[in-house]
Protein backbone atom coordinates (compact mmCIF):
# COMPACT_ATOMS: atom_id res chain seq x y z
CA UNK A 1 -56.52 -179.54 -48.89
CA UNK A 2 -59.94 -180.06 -50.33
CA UNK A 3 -61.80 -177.20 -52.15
CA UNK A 4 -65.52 -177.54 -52.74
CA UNK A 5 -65.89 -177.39 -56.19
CA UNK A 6 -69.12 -175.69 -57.99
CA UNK A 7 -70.99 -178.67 -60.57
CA UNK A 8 -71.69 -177.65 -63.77
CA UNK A 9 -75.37 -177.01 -62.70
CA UNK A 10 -74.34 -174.81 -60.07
CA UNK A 11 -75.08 -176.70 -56.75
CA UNK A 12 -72.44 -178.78 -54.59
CA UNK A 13 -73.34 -182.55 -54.06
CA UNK A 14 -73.71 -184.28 -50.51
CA UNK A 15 -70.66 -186.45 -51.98
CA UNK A 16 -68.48 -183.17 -51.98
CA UNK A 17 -69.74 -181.91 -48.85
CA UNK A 18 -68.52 -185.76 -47.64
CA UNK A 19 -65.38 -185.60 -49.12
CA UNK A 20 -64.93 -182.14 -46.89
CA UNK A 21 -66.19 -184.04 -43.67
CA UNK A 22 -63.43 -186.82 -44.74
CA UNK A 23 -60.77 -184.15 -45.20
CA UNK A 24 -61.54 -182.67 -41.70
CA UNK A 25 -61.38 -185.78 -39.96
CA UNK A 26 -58.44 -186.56 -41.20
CA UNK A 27 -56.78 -183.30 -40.12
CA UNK A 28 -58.29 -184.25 -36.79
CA UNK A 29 -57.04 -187.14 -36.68
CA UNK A 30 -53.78 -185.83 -37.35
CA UNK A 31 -54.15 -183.19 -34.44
CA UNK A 32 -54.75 -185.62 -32.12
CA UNK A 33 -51.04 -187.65 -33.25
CA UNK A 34 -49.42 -184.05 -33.35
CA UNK A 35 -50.60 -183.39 -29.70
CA UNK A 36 -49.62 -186.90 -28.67
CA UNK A 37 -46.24 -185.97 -29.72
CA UNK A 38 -45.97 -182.78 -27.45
CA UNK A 39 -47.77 -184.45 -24.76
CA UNK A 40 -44.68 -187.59 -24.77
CA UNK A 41 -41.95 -184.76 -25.56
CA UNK A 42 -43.52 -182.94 -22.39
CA UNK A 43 -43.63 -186.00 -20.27
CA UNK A 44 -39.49 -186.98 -21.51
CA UNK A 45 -38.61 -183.69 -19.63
CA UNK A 46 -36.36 -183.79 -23.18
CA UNK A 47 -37.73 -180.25 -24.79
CA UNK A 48 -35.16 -179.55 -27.23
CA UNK A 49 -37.92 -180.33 -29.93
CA UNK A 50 -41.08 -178.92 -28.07
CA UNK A 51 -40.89 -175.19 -29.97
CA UNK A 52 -41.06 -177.60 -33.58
CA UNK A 53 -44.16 -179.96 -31.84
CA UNK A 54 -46.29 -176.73 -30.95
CA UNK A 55 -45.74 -175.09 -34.30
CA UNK A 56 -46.66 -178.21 -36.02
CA UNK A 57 -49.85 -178.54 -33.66
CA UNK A 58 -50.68 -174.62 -35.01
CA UNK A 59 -49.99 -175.69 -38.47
CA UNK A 60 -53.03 -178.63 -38.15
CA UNK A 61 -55.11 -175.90 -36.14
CA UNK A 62 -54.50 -173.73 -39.08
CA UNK A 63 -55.19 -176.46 -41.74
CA UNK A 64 -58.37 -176.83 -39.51
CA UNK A 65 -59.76 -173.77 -39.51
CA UNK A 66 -59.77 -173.85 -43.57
CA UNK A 67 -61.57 -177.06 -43.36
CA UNK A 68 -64.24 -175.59 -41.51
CA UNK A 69 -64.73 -172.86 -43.80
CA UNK A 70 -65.02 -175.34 -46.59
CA UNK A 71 -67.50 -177.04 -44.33
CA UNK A 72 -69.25 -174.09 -43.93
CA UNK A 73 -69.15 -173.13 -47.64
CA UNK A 74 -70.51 -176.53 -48.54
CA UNK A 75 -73.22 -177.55 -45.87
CA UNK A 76 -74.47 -174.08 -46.78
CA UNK A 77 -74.83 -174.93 -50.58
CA UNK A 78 -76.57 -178.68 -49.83
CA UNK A 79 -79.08 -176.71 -47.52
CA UNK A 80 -79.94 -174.15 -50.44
CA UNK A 81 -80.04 -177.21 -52.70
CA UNK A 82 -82.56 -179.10 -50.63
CA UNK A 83 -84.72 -176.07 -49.64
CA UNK A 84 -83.67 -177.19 -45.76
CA UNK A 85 -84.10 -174.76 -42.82
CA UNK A 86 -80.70 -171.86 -42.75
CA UNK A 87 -77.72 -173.03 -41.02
CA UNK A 88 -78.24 -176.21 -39.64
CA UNK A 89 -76.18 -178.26 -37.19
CA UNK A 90 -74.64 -181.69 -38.43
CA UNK A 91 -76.77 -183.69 -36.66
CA UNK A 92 -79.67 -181.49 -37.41
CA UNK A 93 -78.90 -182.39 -40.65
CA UNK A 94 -78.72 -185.56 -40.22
CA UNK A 95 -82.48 -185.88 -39.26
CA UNK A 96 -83.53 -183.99 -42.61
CA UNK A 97 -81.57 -185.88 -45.07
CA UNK A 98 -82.24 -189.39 -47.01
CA UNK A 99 -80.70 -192.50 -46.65
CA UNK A 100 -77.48 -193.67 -46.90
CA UNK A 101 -76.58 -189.57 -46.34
CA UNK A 102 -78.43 -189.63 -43.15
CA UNK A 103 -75.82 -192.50 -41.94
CA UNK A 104 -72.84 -191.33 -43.44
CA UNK A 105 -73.27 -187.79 -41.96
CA UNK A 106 -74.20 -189.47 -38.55
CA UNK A 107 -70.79 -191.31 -39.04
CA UNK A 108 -68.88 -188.14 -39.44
CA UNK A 109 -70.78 -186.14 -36.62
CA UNK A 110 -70.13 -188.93 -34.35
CA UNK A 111 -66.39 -189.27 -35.78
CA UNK A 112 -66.48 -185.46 -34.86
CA UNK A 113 -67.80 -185.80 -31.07
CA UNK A 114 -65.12 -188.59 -30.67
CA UNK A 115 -62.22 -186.39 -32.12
CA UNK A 116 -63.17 -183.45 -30.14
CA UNK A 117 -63.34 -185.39 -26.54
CA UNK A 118 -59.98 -186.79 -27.31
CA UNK A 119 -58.46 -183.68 -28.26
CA UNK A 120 -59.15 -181.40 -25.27
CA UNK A 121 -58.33 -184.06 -22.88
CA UNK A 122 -55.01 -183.87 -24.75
CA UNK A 123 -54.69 -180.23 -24.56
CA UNK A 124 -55.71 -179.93 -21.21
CA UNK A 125 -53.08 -182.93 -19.85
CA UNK A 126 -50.23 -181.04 -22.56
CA UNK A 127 -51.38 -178.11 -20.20
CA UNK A 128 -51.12 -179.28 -16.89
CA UNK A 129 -47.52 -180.87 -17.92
CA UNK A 130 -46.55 -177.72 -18.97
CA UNK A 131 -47.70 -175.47 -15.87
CA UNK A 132 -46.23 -178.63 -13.88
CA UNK A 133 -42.74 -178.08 -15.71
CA UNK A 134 -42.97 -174.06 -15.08
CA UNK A 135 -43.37 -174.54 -11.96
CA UNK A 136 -40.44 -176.72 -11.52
CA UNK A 137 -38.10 -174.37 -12.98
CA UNK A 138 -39.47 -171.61 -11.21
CA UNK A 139 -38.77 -173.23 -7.79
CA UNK A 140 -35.74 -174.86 -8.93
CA UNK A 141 -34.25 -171.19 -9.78
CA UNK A 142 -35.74 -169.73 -6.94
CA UNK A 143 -33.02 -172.47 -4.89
CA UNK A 144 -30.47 -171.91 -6.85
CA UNK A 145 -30.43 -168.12 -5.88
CA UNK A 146 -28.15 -166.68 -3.59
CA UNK A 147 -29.12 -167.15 0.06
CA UNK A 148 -27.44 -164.91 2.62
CA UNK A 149 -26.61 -166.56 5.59
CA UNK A 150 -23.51 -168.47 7.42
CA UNK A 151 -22.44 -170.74 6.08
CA UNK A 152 -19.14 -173.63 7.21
CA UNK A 153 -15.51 -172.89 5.86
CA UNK A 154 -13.06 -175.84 4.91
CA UNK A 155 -11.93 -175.74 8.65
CA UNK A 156 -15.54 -176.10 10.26
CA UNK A 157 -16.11 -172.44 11.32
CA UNK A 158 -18.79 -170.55 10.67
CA UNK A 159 -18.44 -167.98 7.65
CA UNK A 160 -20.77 -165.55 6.62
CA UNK A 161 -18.99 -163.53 3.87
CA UNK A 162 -19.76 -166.91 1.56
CA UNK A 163 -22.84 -167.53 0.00
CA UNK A 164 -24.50 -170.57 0.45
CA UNK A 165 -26.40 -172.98 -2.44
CA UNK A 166 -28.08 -175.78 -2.48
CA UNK A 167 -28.06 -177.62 -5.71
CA UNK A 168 -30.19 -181.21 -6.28
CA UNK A 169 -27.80 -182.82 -8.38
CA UNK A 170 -31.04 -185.07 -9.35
CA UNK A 171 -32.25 -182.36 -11.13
């Protein structure tokens, strides 16, 4: 994990606030693999590992947040630095800083917007799949309940002491 670290003179440099901005696009990056990897355990319908995938996707959250408080901590400090208006946005800040900052902070705001779009389309399909597979063995217990009714013995009559079920052998 990346710490901002205090210079000697007291301030934190745009290249540590970078380095930070690296750091959480990385961990980004790595969200989106980890919820790639519940999304194709979802889709196997093989969920022995799922409990491991969605405490590894909290781990990265987790990692996340920390990242962002580092963020926080450092684009606070370059702000104070460079006498620039309190708490701006990334690309705010891109507008009030020199070249080749400007650009390199543009890179990671866009790397940001990109990141984010990816990731709640993931979580929203890991969702649905999810709901989708709840469902399924909702109504595939729901079948598999006793149903009271007649039912046909070994001879062809009609019994009604038995209990009939239905079970989809595809399942």
């Amino acid at each position: 994990m990346v710490i901002l670290t205090e210079e000697v003179r007291g301030t934190v440099s745009m290249e540590e606030l970078s380095s930070v901005l690296w750091h959480e696009r990385e961990l980004l990056d790595l969200l989106v693999y980890k919820l790639e990897t519940e999304q194709l355990i979802l889709a196997s319908g093989r969920t022995r590992h799922l409990g491991r995938a969605a405490r590894e996707v909290e781990t990265v959250l987790d990692e996340i947040r920390a990242a962002e408080l580092s963020r926080a901590v450092g684009l606070a400090a370059v702000v104070a630095q460079l006498g620039l208006p309190d708490d701006p946005s990334l690309r705010q800040l891109v507008e009030l800083v020199p070249e080749p900052w400007s650009s390199i902070l543009a890179d990671h705001h866009e790397s940001f917007t990109t990141a984010m779009a990816e990731i709640t389309t993931l979580a929203e399909s890991n969702r649905d799949l999810l709901s989708a597979g709840h469902r399924a063995i909702r109504e595939t217990l729901a079948a598999m309940q006793d149903v009271d009714g007649p039912t046909y013995g070994s001879d062809g009559s009609t019994e009604t002491s038995r209990r009939s079920r239905n079970i989809d052998r595809s399942i």
